[in-house]
C-alpha atoms as a PDB file:
ATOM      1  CA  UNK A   1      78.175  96.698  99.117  1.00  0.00           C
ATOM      2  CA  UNK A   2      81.805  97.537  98.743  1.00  0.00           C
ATOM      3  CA  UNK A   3      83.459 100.865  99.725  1.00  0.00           C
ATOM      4  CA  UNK A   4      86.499 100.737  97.592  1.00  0.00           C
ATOM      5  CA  UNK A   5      87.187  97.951  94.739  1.00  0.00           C
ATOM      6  CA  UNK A   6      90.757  97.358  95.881  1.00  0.00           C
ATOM      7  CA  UNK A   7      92.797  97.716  99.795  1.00  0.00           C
ATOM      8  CA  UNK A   8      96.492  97.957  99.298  1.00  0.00           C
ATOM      9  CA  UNK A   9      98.342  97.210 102.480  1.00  0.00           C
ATOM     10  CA  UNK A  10     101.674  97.595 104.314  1.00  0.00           C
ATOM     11  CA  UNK A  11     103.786  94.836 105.391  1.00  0.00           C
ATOM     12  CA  UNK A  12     105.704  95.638 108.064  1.00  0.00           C
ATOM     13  CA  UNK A  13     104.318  96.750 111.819  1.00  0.00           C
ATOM     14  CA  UNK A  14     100.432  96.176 109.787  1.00  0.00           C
ATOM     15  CA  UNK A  15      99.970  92.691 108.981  1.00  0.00           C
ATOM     16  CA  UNK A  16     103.443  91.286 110.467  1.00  0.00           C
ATOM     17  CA  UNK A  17     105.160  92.839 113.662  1.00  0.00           C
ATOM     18  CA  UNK A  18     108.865  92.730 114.896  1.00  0.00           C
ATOM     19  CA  UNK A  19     109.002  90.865 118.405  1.00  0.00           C
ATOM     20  CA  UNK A  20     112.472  92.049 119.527  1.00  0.00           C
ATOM     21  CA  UNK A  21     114.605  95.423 119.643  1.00  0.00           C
ATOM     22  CA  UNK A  22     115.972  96.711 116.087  1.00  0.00           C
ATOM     23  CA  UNK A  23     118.854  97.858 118.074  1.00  0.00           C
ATOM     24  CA  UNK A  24     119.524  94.497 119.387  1.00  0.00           C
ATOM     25  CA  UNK A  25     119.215  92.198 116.409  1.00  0.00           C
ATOM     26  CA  UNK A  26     120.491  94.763 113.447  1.00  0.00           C
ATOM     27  CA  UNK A  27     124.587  94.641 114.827  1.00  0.00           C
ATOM     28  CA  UNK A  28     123.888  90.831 115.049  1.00  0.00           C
ATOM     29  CA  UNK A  29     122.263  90.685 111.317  1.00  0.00           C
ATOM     30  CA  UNK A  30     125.211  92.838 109.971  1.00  0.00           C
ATOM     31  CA  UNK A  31     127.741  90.835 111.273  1.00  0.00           C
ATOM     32  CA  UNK A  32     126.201  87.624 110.293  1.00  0.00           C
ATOM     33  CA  UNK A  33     126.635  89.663 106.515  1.00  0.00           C
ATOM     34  CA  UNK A  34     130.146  90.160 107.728  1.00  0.00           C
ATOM     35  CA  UNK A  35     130.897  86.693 108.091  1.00  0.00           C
ATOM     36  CA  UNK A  36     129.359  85.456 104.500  1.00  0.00           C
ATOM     37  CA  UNK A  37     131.661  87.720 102.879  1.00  0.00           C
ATOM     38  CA  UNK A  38     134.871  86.054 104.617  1.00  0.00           C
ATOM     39  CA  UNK A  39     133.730  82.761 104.243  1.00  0.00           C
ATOM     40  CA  UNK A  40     133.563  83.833 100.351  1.00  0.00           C
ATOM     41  CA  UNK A  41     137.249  84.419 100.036  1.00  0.00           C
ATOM     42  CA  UNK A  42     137.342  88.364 101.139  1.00  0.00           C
ATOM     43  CA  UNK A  43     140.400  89.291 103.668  1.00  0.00           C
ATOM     44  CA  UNK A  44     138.291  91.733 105.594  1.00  0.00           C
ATOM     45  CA  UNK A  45     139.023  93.398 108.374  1.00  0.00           C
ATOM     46  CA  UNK A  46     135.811  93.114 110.741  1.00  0.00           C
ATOM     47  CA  UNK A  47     136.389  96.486 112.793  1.00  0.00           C
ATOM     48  CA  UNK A  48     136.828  98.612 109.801  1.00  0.00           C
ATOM     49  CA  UNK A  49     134.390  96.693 107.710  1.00  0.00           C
ATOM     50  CA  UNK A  50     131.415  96.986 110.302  1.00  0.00           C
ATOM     51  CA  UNK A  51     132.417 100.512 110.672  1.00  0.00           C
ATOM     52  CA  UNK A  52     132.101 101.805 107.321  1.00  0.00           C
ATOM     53  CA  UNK A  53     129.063  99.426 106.129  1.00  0.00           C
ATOM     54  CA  UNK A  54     127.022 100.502 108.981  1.00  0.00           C
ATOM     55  CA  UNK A  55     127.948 104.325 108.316  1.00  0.00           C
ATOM     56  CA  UNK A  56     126.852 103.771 104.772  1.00  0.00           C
ATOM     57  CA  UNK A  57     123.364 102.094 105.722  1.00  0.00           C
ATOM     58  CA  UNK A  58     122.647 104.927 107.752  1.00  0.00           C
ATOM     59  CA  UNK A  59     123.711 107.177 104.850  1.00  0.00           C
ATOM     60  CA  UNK A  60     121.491 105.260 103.204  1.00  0.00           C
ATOM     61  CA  UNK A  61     118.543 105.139 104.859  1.00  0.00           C
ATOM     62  CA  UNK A  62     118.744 108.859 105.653  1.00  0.00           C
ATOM     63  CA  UNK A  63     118.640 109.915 101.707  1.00  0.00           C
ATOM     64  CA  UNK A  64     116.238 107.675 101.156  1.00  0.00           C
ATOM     65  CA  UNK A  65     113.620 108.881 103.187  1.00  0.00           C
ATOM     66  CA  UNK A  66     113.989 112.639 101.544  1.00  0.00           C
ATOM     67  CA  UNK A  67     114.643 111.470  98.084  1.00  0.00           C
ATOM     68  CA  UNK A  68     112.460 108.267  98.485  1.00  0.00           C
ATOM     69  CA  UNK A  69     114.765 106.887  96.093  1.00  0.00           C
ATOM     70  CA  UNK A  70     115.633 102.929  97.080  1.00  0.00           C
ATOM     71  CA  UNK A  71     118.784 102.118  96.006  1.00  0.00           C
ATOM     72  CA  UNK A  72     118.820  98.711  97.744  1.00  0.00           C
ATOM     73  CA  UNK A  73     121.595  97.259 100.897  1.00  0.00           C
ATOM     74  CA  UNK A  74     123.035  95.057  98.379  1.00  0.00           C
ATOM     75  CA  UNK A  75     124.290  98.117  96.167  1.00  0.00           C
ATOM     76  CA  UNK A  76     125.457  99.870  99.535  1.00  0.00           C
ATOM     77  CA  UNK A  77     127.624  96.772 100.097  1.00  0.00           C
ATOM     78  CA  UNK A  78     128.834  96.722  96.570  1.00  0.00           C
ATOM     79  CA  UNK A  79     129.578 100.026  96.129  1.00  0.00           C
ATOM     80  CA  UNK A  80     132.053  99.720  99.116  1.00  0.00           C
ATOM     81  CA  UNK A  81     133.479  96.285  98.239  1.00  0.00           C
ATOM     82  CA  UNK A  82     134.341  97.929  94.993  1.00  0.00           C
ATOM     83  CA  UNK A  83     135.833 101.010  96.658  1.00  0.00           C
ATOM     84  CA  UNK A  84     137.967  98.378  98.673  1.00  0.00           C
ATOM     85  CA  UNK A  85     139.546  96.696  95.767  1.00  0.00           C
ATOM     86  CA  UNK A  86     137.330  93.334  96.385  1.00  0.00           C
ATOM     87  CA  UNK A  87     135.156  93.114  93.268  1.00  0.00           C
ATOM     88  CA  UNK A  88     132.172  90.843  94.426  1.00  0.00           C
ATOM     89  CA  UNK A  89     130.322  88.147  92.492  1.00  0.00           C
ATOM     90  CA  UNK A  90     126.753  87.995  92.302  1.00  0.00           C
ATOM     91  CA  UNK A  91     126.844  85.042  94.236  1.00  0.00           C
ATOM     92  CA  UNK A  92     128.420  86.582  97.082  1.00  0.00           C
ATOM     93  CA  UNK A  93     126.989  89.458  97.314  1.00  0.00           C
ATOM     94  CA  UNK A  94     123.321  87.817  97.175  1.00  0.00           C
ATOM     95  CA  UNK A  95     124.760  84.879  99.824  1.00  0.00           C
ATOM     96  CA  UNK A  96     126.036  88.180 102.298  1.00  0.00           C
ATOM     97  CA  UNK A  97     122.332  89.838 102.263  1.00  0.00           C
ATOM     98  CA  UNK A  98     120.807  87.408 102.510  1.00  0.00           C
ATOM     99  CA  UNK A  99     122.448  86.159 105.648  1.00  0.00           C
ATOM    100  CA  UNK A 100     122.033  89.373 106.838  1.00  0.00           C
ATOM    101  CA  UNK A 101     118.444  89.063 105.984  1.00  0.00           C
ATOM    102  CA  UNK A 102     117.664  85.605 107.442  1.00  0.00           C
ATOM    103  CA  UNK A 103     118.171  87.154 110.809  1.00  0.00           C
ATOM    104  CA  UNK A 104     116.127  89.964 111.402  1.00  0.00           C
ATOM    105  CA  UNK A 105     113.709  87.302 109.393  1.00  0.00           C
ATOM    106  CA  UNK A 106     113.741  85.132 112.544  1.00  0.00           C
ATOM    107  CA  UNK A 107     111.883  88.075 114.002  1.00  0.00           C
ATOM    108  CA  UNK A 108     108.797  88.605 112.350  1.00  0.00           C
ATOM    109  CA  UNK A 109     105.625  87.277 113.620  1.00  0.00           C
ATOM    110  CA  UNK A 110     101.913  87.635 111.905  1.00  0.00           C
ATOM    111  CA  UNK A 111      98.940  89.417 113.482  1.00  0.00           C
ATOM    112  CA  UNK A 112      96.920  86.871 115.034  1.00  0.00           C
ATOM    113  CA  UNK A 113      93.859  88.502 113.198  1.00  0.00           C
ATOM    114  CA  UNK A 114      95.478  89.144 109.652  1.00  0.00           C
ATOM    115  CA  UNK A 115      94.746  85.480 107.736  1.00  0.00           C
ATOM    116  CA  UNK A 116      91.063  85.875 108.787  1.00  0.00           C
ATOM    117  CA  UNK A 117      91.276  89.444 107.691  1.00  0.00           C
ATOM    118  CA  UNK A 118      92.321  88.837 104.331  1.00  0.00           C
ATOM    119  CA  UNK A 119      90.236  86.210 103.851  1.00  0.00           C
ATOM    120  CA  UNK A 120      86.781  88.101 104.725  1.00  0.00           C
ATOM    121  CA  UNK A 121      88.269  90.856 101.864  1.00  0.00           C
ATOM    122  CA  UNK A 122      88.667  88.187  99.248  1.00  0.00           C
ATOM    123  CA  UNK A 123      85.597  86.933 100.080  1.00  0.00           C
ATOM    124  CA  UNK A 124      83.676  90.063 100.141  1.00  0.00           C
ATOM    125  CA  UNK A 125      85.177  90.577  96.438  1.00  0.00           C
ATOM    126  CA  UNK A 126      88.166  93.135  97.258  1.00  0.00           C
ATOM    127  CA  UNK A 127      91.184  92.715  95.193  1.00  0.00           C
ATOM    128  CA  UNK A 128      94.092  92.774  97.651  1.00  0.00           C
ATOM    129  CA  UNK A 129      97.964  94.567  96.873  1.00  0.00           C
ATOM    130  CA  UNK A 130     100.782  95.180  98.971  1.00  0.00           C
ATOM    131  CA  UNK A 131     103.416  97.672  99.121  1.00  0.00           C
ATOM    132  CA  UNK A 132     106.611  97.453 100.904  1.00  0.00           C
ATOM    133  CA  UNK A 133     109.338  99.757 101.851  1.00  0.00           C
ATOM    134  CA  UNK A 134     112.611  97.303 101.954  1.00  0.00           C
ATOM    135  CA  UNK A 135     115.882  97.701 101.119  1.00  0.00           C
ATOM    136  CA  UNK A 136     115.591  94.261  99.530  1.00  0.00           C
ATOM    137  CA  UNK A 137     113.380  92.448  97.983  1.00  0.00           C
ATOM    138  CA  UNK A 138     113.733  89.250  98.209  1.00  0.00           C
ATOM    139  CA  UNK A 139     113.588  90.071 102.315  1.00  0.00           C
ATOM    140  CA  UNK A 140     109.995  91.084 101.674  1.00  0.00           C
ATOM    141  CA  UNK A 141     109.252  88.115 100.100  1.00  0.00           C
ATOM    142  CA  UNK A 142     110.691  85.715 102.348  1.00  0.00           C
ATOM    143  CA  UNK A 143     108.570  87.078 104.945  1.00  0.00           C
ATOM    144  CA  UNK A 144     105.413  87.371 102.942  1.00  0.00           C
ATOM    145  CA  UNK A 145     105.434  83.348 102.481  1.00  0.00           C
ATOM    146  CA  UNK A 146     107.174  82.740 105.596  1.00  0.00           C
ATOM    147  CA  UNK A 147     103.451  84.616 107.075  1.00  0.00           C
ATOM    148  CA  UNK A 148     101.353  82.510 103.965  1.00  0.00           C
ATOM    149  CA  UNK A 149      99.742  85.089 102.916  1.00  0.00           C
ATOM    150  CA  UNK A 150     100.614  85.470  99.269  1.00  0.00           C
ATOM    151  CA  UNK A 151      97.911  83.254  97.979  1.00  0.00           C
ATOM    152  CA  UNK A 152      95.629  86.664  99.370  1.00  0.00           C
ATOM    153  CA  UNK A 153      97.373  89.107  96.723  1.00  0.00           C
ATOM    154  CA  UNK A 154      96.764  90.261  93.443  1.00  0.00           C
ATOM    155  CA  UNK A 155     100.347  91.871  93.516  1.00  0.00           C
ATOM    156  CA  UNK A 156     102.816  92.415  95.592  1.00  0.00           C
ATOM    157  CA  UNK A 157     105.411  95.432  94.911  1.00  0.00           C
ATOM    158  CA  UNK A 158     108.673  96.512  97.051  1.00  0.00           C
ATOM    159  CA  UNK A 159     110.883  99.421  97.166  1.00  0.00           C
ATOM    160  CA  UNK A 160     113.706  97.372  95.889  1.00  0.00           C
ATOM    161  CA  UNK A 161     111.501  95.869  93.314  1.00  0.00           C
ATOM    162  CA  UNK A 162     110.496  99.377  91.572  1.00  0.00           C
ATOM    163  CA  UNK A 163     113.511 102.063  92.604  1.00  0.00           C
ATOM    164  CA  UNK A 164     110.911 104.544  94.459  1.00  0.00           C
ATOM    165  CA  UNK A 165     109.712 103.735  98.238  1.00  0.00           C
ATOM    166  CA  UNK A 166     106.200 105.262  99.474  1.00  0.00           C
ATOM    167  CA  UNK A 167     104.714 107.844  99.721  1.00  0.00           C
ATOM    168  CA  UNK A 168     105.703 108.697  96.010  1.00  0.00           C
ATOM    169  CA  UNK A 169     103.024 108.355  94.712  1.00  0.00           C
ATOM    170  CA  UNK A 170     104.255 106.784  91.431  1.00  0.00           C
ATOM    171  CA  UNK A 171     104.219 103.053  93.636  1.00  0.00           C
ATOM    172  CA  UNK A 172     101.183 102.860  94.062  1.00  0.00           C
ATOM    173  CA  UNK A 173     100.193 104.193  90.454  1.00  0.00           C
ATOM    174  CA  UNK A 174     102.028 101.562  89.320  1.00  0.00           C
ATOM    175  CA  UNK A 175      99.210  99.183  90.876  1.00  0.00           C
ATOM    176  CA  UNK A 176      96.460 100.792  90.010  1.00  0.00           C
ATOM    177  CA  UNK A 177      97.410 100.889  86.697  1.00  0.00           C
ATOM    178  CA  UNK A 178      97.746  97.097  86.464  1.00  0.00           C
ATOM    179  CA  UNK A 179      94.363  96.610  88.463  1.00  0.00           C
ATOM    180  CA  UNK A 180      92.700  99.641  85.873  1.00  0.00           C
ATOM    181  CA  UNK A 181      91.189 101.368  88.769  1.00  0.00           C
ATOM    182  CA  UNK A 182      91.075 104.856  89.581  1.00  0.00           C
ATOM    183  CA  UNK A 183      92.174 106.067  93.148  1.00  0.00           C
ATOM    184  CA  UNK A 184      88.937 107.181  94.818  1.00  0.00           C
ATOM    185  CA  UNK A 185      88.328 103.140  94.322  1.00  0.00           C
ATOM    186  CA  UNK A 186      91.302 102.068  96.363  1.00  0.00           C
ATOM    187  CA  UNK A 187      92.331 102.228 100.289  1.00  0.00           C
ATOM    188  CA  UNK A 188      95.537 101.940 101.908  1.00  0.00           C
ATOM    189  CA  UNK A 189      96.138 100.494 104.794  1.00  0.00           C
ATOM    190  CA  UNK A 190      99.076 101.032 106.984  1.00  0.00           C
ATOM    191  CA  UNK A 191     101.286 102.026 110.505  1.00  0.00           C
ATOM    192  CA  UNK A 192     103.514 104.727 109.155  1.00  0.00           C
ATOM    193  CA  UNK A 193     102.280 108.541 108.655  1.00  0.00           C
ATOM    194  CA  UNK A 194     105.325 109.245 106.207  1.00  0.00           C
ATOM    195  CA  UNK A 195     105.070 106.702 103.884  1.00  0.00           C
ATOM    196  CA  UNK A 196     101.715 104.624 104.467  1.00  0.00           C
ATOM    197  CA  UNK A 197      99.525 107.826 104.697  1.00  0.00           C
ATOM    198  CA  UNK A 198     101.378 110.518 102.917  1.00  0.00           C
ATOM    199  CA  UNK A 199     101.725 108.431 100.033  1.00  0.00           C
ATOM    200  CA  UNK A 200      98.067 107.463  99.827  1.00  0.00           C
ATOM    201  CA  UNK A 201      97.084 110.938 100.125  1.00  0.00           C
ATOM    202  CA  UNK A 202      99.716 111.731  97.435  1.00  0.00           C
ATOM    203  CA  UNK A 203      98.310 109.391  95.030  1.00  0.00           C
ATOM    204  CA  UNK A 204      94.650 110.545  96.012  1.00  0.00           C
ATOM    205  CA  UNK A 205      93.749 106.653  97.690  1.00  0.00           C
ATOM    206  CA  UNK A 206      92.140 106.667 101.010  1.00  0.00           C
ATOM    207  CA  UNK A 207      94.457 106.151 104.120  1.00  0.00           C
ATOM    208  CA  UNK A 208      93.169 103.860 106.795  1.00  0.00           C
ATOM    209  CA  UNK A 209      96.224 104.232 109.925  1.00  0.00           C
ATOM    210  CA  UNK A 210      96.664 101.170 111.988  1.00  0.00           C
ATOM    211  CA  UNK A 211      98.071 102.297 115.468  1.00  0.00           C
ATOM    212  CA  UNK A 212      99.014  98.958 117.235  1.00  0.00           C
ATOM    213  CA  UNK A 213     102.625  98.989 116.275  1.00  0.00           C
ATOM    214  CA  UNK A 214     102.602 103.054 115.341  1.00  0.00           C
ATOM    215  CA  UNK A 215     104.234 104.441 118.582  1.00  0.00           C
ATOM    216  CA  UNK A 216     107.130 105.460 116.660  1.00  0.00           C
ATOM    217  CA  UNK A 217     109.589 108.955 116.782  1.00  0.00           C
ATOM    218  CA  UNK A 218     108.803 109.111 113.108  1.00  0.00           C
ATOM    219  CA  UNK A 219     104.811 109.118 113.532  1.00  0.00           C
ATOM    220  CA  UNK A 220     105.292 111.301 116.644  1.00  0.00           C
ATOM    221  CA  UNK A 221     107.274 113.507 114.333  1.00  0.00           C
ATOM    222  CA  UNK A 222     104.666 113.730 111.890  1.00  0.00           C
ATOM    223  CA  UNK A 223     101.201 113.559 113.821  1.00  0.00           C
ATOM    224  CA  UNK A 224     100.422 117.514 113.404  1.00  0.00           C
ATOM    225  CA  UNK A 225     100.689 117.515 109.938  1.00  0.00           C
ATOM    226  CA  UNK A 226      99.698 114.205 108.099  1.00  0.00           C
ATOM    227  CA  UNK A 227      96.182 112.977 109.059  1.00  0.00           C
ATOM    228  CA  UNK A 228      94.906 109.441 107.628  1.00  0.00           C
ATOM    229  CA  UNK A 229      91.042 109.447 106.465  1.00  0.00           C
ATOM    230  CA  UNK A 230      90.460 106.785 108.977  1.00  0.00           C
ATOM    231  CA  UNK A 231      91.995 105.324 112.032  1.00  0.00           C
ATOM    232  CA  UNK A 232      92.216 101.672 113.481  1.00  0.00           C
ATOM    233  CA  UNK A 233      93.901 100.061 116.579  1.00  0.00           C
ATOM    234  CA  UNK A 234      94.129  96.723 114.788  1.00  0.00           C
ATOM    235  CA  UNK A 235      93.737  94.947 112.325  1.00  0.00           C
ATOM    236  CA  UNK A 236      90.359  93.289 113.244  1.00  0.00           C
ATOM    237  CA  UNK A 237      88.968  96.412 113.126  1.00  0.00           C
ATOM    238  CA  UNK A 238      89.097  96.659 109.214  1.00  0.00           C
ATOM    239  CA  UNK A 239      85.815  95.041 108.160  1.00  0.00           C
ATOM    240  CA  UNK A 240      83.778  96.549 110.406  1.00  0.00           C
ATOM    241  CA  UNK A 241      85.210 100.362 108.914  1.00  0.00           C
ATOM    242  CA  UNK A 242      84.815  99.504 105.802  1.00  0.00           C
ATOM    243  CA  UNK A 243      80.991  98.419 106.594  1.00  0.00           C
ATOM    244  CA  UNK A 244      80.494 101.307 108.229  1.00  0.00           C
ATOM    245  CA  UNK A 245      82.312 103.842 105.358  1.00  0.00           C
ATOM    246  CA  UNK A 246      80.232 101.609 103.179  1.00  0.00           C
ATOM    247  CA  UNK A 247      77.172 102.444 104.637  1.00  0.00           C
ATOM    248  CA  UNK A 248      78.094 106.372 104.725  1.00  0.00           C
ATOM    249  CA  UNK A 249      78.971 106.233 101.126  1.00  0.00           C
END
């Protein structure tokens, strides 16, 4: 006996984790982005370049987490290219995020318990989604097949992909329109309070919070005021909740 028909899941920090400091490896991914675009032909100067491009990601990530809008890093980067007189092709541009990419991408490891996790779901007849918040996303991707899990997933939908980021709750309609299933037969689980769990609520889904990785300023931010359904410290704890809420049910 099932609880829910369908678990949607986060990527990032719930069934992958980042094994070194963002503050650390970000300067070195940017400038590896840096140095695609010079190979490519463009007479940049670095100083001013990293400068502005990181001011703009941070412009960027601030609007998008009050307009949940996801306008993507590689439009960030063309919007200033074009501002600077050097008209990109697609080529480059793809070539310059993605090498930006490819190194935070050396970072991500998967939970030790998540292929046995997914596997006991699929076997216990769940259908299985995933929902990403990424500025690009081909970067999700990568990583989802660079962990091996996509053979686990129905459907797999980014930010990037659709042009709205969690928690509006028009993501996550999106898949349970193409599964046919109505929310109170869905769960999502995930680390972050502002996008995992406000977005399920949003959309009416159960929210199942995963705390290993969720010692964050933005959880701490938001722990008075959005509350999952359910609460996990890992991963391995998911079948036996779902037993259990199967049981109460």
């Amino acid at each position: 006996m099932r609880p829910f028909e369908a678990i949607i899941f986060d990527l990032g920090s719930t069934l992958i984790y980042f094994d070194n400091d963002w503050e650390e490896i970000m300067p070195q991914a940017v400038e590896a982005l840096y140095s695609s675009l010079v190979a490519s032909g463009m007479d940049l100067d670095r100083e001013m370049f990293l400068k502005e491009f990181n001011r703009r990601l941070q412009i960027y990530y601030q609007d998008r987490e009050s307009d949940f809008i996801e306008y993507t890093t590689q439009y960030v980067l063309s919007d200033l290219l074009q501002e600077w007189g050097f008209p990109p092709s697609e080529d480059a541009l793809r070539e310059a995020v993605e090498s930006m990419y490819r190194r935070t991408e050396m970072h991500w490891r998967i939970e030790e318990s998540t292929l046995e996790v997914l596997v006991h779901l699929r076997q216990m007849g769940y259908h299985l989604g995933l929902i990403s918040n990424s500025g690009d996303n081909s970067n999700v991707h990568r990583l989802v097949d660079n962990a091996k899990v996509r053979p686990y997933f129905d459907m797999i939908l980014t930010s990037a992909g659709e042009g709205i980021r969690k928690p509006n709750p028009r993501i996550f309609q999106i898949m349970l329109d193409q599964w046919g299933l109505k929310a109170d037969q869905v769960a999502m689980v995930g680390d972050t309070l502002g996008a995992d769990i406000l977005g399920a609520r949003n959309a009416g889904i159960f929210s199942i919070w995963v705390t290993r990785w969720a010692d964050t300023s933005a959880n701490r931010a938001h722990a008075d005021t959005i509350h999952p359904d359910a609460a996990i410290t890992r991963l391995d704890e998911l079948p036996k909740l779902l037993d259990e809420l199967a049981q109460s049910k």
